[in-house]
C-alpha atoms as a PDB file:
ATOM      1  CA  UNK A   1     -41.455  27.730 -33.971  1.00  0.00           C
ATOM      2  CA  UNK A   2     -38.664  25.050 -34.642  1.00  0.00           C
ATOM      3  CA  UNK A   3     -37.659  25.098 -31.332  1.00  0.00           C
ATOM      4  CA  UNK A   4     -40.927  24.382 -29.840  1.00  0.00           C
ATOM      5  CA  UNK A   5     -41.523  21.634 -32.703  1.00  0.00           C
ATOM      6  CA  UNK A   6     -38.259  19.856 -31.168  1.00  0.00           C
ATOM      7  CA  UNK A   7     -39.028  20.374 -28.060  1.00  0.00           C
ATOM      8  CA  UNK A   8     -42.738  18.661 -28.127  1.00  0.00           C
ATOM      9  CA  UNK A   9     -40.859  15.909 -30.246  1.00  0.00           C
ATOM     10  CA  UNK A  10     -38.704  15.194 -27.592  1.00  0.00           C
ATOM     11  CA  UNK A  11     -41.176  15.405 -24.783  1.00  0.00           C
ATOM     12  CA  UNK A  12     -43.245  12.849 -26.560  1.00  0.00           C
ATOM     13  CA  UNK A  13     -39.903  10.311 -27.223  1.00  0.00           C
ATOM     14  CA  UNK A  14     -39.415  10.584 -23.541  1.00  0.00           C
ATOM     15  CA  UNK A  15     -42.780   9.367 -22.592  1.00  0.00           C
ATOM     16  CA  UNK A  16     -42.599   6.595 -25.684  1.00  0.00           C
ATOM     17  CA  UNK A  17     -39.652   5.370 -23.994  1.00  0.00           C
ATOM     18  CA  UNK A  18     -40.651   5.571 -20.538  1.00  0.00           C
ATOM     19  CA  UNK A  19     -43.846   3.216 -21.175  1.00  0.00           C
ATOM     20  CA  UNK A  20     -41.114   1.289 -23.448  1.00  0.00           C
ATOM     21  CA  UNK A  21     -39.378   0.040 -20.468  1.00  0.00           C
ATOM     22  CA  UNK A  22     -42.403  -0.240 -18.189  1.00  0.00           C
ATOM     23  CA  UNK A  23     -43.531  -2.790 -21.010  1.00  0.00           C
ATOM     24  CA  UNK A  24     -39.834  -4.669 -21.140  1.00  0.00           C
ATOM     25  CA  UNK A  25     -40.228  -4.672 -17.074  1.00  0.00           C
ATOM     26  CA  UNK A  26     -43.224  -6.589 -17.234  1.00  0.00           C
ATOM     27  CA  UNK A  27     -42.898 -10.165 -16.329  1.00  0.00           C
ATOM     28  CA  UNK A  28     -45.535 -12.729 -16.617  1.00  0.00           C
ATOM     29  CA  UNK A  29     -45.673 -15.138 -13.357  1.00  0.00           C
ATOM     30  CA  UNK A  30     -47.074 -18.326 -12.211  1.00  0.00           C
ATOM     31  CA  UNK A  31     -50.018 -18.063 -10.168  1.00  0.00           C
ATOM     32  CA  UNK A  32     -50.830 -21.321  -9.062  1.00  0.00           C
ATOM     33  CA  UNK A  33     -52.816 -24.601 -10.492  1.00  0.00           C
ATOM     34  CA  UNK A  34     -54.371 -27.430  -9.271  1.00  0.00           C
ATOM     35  CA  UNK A  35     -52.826 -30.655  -8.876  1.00  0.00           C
ATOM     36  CA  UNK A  36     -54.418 -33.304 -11.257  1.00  0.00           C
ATOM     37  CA  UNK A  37     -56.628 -35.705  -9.505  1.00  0.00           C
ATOM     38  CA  UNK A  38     -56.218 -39.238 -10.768  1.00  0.00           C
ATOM     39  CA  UNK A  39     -58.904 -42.037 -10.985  1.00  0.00           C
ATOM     40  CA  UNK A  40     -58.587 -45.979 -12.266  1.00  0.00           C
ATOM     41  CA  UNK A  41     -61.184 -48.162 -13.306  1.00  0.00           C
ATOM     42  CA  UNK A  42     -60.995 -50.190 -10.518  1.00  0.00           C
ATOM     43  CA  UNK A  43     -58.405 -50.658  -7.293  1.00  0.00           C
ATOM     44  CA  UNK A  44     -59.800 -54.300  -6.311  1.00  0.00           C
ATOM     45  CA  UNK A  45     -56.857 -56.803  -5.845  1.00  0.00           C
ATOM     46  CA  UNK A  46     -56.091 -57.710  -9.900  1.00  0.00           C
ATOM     47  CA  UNK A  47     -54.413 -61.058 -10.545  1.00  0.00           C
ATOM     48  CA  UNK A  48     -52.488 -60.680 -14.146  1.00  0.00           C
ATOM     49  CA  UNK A  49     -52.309 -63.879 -16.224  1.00  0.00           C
ATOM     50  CA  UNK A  50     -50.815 -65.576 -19.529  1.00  0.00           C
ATOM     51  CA  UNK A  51     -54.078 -66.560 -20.354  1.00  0.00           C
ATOM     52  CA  UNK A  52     -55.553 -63.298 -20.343  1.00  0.00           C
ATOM     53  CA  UNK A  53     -52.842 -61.161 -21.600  1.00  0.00           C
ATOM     54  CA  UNK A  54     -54.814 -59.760 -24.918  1.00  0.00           C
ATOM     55  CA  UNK A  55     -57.814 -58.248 -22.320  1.00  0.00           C
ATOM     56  CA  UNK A  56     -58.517 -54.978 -21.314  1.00  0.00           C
ATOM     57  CA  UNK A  57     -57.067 -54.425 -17.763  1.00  0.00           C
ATOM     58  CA  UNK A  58     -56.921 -50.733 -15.845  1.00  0.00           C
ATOM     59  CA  UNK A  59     -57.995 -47.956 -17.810  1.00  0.00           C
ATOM     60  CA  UNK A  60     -56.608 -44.601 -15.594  1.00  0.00           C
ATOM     61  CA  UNK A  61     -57.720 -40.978 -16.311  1.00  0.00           C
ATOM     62  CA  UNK A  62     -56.562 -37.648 -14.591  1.00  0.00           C
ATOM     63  CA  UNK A  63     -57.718 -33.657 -15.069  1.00  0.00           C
ATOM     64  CA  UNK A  64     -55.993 -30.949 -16.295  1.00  0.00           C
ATOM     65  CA  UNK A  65     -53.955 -29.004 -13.653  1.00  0.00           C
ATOM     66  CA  UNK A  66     -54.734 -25.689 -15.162  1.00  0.00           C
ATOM     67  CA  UNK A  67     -52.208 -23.506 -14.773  1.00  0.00           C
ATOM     68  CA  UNK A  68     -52.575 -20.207 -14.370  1.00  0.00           C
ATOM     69  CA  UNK A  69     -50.419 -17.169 -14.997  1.00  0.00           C
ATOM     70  CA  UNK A  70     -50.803 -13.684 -13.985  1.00  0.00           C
ATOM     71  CA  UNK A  71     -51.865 -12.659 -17.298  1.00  0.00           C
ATOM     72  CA  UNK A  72     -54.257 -15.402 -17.937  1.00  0.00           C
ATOM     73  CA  UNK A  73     -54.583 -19.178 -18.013  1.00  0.00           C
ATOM     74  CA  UNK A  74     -51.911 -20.922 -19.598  1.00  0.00           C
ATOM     75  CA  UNK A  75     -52.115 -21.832 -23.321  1.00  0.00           C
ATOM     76  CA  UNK A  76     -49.406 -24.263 -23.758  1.00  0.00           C
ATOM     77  CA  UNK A  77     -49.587 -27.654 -23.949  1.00  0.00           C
ATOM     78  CA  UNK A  78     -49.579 -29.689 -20.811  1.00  0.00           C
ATOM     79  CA  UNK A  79     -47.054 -32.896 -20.804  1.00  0.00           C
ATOM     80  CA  UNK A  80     -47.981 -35.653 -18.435  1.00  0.00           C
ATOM     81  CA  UNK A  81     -45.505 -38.287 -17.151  1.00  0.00           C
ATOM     82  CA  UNK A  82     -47.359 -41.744 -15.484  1.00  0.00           C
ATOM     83  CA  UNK A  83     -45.209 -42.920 -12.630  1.00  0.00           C
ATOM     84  CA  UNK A  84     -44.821 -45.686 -10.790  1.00  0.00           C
ATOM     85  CA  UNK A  85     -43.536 -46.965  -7.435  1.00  0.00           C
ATOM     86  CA  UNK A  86     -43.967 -50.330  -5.213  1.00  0.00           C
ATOM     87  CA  UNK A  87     -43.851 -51.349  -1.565  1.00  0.00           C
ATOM     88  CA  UNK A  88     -44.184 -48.612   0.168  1.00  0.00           C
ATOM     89  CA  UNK A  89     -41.710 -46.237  -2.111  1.00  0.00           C
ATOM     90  CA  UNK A  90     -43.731 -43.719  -2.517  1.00  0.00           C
ATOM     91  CA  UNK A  91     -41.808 -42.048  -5.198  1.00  0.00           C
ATOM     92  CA  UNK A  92     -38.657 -41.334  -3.125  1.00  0.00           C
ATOM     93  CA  UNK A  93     -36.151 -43.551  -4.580  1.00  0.00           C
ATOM     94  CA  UNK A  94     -35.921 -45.544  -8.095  1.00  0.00           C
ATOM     95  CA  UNK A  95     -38.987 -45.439  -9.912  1.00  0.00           C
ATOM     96  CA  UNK A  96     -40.955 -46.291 -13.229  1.00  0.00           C
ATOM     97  CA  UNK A  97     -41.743 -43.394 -15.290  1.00  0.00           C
ATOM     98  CA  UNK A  98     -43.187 -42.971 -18.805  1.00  0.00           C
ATOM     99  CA  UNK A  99     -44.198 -39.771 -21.177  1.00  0.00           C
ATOM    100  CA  UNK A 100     -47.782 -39.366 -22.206  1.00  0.00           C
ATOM    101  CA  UNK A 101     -47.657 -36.118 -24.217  1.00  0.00           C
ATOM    102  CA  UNK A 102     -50.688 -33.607 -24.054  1.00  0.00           C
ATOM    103  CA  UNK A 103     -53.005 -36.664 -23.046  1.00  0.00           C
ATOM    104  CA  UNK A 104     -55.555 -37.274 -19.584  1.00  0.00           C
ATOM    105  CA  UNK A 105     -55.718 -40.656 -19.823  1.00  0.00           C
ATOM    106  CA  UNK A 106     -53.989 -43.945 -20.062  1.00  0.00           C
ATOM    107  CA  UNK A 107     -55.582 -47.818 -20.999  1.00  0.00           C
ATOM    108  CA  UNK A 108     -53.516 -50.783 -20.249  1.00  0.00           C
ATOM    109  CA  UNK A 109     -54.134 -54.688 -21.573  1.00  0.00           C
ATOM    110  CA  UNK A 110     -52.669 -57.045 -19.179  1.00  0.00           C
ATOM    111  CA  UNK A 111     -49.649 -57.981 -21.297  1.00  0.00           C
ATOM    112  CA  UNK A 112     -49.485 -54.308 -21.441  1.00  0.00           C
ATOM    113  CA  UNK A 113     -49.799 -53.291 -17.840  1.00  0.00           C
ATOM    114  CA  UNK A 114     -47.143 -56.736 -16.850  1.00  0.00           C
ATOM    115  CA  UNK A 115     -44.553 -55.149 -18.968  1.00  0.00           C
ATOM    116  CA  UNK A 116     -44.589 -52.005 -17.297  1.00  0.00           C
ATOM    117  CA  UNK A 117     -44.929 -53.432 -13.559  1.00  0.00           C
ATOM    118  CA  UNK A 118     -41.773 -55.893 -14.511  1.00  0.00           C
ATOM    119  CA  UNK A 119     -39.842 -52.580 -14.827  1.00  0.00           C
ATOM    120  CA  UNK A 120     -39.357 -52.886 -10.951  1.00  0.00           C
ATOM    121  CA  UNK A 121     -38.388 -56.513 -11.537  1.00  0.00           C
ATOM    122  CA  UNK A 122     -40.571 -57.851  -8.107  1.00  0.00           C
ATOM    123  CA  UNK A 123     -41.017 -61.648  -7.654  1.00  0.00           C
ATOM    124  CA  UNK A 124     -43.873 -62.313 -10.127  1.00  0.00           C
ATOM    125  CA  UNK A 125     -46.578 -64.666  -8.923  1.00  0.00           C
ATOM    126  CA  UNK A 126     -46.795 -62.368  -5.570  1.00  0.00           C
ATOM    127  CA  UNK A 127     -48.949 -59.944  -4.978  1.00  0.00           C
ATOM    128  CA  UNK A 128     -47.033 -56.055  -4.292  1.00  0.00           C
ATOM    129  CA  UNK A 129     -48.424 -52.577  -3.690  1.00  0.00           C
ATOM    130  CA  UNK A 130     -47.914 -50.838  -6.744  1.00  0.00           C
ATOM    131  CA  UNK A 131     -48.549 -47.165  -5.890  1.00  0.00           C
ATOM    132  CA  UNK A 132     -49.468 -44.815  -9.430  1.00  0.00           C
ATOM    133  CA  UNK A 133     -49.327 -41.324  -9.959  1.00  0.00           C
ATOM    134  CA  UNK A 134     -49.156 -38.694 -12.355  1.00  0.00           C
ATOM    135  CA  UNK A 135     -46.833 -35.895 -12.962  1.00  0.00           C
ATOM    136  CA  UNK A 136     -47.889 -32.974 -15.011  1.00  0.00           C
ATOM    137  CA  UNK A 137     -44.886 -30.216 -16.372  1.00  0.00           C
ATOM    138  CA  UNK A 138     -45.094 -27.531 -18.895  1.00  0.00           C
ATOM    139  CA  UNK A 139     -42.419 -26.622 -21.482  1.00  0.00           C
ATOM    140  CA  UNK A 140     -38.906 -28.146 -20.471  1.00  0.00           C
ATOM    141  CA  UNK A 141     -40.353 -29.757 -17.303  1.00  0.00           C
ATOM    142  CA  UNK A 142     -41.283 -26.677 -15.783  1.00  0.00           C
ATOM    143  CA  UNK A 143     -44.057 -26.183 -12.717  1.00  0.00           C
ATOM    144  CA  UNK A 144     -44.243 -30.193 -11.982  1.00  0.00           C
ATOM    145  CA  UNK A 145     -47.000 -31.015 -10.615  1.00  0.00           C
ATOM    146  CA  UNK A 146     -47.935 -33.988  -8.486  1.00  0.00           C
ATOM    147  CA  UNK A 147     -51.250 -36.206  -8.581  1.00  0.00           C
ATOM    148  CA  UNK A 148     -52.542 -38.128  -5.366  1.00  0.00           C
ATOM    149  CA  UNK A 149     -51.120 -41.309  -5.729  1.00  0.00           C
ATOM    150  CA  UNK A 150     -53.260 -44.513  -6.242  1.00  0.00           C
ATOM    151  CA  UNK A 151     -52.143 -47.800  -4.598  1.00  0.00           C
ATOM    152  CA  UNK A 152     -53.188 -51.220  -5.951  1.00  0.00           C
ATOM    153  CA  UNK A 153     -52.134 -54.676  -4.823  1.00  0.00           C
ATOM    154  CA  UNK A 154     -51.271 -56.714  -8.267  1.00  0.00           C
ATOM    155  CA  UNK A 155     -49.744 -59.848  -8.764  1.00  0.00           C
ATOM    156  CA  UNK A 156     -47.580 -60.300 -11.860  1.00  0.00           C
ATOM    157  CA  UNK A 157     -46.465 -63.323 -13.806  1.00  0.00           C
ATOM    158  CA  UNK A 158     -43.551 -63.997 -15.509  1.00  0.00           C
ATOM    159  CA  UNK A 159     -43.346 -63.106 -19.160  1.00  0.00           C
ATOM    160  CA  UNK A 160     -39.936 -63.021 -20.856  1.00  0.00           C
ATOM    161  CA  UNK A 161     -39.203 -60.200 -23.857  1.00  0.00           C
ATOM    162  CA  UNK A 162     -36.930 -62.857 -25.333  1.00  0.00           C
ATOM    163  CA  UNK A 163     -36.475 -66.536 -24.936  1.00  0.00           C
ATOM    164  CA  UNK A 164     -33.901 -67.821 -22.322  1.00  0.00           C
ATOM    165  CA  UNK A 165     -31.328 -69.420 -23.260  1.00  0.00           C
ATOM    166  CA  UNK A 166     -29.483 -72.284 -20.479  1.00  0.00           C
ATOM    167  CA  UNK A 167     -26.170 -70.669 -20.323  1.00  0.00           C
ATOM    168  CA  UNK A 168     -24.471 -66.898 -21.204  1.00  0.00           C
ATOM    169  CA  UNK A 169     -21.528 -65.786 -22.072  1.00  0.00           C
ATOM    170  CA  UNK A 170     -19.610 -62.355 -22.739  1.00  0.00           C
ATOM    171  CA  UNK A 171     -17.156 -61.729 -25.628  1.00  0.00           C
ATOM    172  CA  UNK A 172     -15.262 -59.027 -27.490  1.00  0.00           C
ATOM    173  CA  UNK A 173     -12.481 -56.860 -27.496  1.00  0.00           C
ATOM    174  CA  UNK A 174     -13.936 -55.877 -23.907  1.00  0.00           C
ATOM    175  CA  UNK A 175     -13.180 -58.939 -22.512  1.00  0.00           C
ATOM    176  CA  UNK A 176      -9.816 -60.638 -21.093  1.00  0.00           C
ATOM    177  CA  UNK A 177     -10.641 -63.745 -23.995  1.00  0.00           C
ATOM    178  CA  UNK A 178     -11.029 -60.792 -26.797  1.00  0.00           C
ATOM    179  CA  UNK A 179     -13.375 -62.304 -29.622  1.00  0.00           C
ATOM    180  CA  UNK A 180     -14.211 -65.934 -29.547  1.00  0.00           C
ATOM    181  CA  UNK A 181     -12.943 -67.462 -32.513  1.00  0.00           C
ATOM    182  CA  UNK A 182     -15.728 -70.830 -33.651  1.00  0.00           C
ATOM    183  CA  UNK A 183     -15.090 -73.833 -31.876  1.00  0.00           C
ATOM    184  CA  UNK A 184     -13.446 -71.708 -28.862  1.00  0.00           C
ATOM    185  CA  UNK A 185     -13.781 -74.105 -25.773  1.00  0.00           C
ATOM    186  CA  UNK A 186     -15.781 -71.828 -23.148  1.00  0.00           C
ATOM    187  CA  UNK A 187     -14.288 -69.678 -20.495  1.00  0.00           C
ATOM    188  CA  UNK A 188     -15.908 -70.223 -17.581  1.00  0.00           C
ATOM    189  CA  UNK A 189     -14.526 -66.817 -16.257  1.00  0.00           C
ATOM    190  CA  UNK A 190     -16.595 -65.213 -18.846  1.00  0.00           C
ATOM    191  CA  UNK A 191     -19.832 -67.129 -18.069  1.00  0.00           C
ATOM    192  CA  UNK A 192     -22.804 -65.715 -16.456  1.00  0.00           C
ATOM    193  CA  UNK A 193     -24.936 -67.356 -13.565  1.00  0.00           C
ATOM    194  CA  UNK A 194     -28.924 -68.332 -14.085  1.00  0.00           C
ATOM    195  CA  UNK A 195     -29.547 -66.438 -10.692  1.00  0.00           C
ATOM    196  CA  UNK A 196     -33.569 -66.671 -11.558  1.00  0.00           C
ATOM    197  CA  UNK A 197     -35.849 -67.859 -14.463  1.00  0.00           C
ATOM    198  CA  UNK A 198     -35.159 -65.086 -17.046  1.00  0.00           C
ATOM    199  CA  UNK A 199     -31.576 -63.235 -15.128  1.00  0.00           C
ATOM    200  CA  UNK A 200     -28.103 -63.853 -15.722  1.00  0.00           C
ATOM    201  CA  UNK A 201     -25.034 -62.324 -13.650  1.00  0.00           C
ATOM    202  CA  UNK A 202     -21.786 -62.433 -14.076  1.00  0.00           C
ATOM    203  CA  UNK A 203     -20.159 -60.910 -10.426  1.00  0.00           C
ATOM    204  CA  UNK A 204     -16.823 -59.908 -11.642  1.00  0.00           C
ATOM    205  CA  UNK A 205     -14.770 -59.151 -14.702  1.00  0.00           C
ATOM    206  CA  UNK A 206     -11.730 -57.055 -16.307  1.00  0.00           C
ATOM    207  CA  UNK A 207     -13.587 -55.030 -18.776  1.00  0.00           C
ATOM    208  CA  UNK A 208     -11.106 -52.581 -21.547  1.00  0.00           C
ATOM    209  CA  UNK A 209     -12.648 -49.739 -22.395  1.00  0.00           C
ATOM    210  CA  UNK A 210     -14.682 -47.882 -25.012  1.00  0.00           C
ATOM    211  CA  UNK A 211     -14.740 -51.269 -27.137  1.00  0.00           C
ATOM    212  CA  UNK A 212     -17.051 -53.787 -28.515  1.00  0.00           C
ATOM    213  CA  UNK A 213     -18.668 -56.713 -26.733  1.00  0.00           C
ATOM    214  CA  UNK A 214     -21.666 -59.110 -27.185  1.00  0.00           C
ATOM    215  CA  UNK A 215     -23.607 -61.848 -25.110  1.00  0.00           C
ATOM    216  CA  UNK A 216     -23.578 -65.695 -26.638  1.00  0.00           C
ATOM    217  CA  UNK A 217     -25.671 -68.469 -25.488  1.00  0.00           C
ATOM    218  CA  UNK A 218     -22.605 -70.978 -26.671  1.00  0.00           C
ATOM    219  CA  UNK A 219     -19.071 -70.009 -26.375  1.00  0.00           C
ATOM    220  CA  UNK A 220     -17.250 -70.356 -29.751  1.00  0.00           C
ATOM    221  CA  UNK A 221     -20.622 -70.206 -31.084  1.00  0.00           C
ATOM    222  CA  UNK A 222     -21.674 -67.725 -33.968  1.00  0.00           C
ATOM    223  CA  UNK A 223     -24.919 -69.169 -34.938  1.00  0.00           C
ATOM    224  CA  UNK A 224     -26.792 -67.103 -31.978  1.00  0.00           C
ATOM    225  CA  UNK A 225     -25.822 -63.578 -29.808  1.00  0.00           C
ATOM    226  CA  UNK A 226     -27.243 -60.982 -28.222  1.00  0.00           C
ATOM    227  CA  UNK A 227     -26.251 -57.284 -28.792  1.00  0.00           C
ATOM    228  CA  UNK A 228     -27.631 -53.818 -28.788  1.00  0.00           C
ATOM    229  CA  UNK A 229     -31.361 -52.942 -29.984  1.00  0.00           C
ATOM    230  CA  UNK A 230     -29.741 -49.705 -31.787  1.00  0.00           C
ATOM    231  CA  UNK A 231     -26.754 -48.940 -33.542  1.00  0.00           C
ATOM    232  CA  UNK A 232     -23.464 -49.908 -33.119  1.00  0.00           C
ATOM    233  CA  UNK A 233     -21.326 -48.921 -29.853  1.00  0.00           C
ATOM    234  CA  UNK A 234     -24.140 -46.100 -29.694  1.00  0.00           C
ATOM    235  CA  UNK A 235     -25.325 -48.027 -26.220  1.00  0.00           C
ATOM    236  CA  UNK A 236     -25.428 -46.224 -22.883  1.00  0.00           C
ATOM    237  CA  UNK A 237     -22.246 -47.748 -21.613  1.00  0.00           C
ATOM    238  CA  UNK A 238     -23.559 -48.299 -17.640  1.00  0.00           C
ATOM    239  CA  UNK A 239     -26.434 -50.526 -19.208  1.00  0.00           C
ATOM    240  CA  UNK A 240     -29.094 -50.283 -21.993  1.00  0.00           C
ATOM    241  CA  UNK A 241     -31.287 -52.471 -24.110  1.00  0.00           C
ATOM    242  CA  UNK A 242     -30.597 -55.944 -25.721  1.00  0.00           C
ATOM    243  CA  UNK A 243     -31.982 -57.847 -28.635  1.00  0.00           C
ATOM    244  CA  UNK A 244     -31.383 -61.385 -30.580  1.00  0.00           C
ATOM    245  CA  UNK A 245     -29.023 -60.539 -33.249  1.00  0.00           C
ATOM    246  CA  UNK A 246     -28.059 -57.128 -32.113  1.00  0.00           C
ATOM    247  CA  UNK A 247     -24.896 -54.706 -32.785  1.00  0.00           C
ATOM    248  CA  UNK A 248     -21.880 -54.647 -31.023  1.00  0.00           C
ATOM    249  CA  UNK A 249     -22.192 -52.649 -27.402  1.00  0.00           C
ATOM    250  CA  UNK A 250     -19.732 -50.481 -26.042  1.00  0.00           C
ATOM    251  CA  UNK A 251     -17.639 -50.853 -22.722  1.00  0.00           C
ATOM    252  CA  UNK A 252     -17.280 -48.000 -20.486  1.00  0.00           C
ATOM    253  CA  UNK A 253     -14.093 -46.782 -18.921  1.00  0.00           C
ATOM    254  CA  UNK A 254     -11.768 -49.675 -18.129  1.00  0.00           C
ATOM    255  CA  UNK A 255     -12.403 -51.317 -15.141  1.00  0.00           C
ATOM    256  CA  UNK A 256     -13.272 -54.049 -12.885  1.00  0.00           C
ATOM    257  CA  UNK A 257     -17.867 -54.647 -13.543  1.00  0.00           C
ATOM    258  CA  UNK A 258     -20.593 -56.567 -12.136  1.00  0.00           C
ATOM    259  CA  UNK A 259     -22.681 -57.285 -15.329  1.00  0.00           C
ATOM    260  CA  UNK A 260     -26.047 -57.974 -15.334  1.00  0.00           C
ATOM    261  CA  UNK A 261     -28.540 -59.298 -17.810  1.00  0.00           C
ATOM    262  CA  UNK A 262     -32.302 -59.327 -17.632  1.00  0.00           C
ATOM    263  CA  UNK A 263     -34.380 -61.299 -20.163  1.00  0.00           C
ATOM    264  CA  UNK A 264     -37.938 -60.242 -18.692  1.00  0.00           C
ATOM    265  CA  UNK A 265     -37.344 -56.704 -19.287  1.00  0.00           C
ATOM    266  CA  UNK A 266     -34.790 -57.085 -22.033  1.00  0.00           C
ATOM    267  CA  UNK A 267     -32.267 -54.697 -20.545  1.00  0.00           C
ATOM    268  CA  UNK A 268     -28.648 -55.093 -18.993  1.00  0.00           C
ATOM    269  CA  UNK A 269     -26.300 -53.358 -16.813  1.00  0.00           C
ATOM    270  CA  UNK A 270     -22.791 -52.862 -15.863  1.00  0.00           C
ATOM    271  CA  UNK A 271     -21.919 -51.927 -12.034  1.00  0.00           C
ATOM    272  CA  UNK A 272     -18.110 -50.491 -11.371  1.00  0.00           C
ATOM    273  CA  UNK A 273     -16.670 -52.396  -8.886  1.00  0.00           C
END
């Protein structure tokens, strides 16, 4: 009687763990989903002005992709990313992108929507082909999927994140001249040229690396300078964001730069040479 008792105790084990790993085998897969469709407000020819820039502009909405799985439709929150391209782009090289979490819909004023179309950093006061789109992901970026793209032809105007000063200048422990002392006469080999309204570039210069430098308006000139929006030397060394009064930003690798700074969007770079 014992021996049957085992032996019906292990006959039912071995079925527990057969349906066991039948269970673990189970994977759930992605079944498909549709694209979201996006709409705007309007894609007449929009003119963007100064003297309009607290209005309502574009207001853009897309659907829900709904993903589906093969053991039901998804439950997880859907992250969108709104995307943007010019001139015929089409998505395939540099473009604009920016999060919108769990959302279907985006509203722009015109300051709003001139901000984020000088990203591309076109000649404002022309009117471009700025194509739109959205990208929808899951968790991590997973399953992107693409909207139909919208095309709209805009013309910009120019609107600076920070006044422009007449001349620029680099300094620091980067830089050949080290730190300007006050009352430093300027180096001209540290000064930038006004290529446009609101863009300075300086084509060539000796850069040490992994130390501090900072942009002046006035060589040997303390009273004003431009340095990084967070803290210091925690920049993105190829290029990052810039603010009046700022920290000190960090050099990359030691080297020979083209340095560029850009006083619409409020950003500057550093090219290796």
């Amino acid at each position: 009687m014992k021996y049957m008792n085992i032996k019906i105790f292990a006959v039912l084990l071995s079925a527990f763990c057969i349906m066991s790993c039948e269970k673990e085998e189970e994977q759930v897969i992605f079944t498909g989903a549709t694209p979201p469709a996006l709409a705007v407000s309007s894609t007449e020819d929009l003119v963007l002005t100064k003297a309009t820039e607290n209005y309502q502009s574009l207001q853009f909405q897309w659907t829900n992709p709904s993903y589906d799985f093969s053991n039901g439709p998804n439950t997880h929150d859907v992250n969108y990313a709104f995307e943007l391209d010019a001139n015929g782009g089409n998505f395939e090289g540099d473009y604009i992108s920016t999060a919108i979490p769990r959302d279907v819909a985006k509203s722009f004023t015109v300051k709003d929507l001139n901000t984020f179309l000088s990203g591309l950093e076109l000649t404002d006061y022309e009117s471009h082909p700025f194509q739109f789109r959205i990208t929808s992901t899951l968790a991590n970026g997973a399953v992107p999927m693409h909207s139909n793209v919208v095309e709209i032809n805009i013309t910009t105007y120019l609107d600076v994140v920070y006044p422009v000063p007449d001349e620029l200048f680099i300094t620091g422990a980067a830089t050949p001249g080290d730190w300007m002392a006050g009352g430093d006469p300027p180096l001209t080999s540290q000064q930038f040229t006004k290529i446009n309204t609101y863009t300075f570039v300086l084509e060539s210069i000796e850069l040490n690396g992994d130390v501090g430098f900072l942009f002046v308006p006035v060589y040997g000139n303390w009273d004003n300078k431009y340095g990084f929006t967070g803290d210091g030397l925690a920049n993105n060394v190829n290029g990052d964001t810039f603010k009046p009064g700022g920290n000190d930003m960090k050099s990359p690798a030691a080297g020979t730069y083209k340095i560029t700074v850009n006083f619409k969007t409020g950003k500057y770079s550093l090219e290796a040479l």
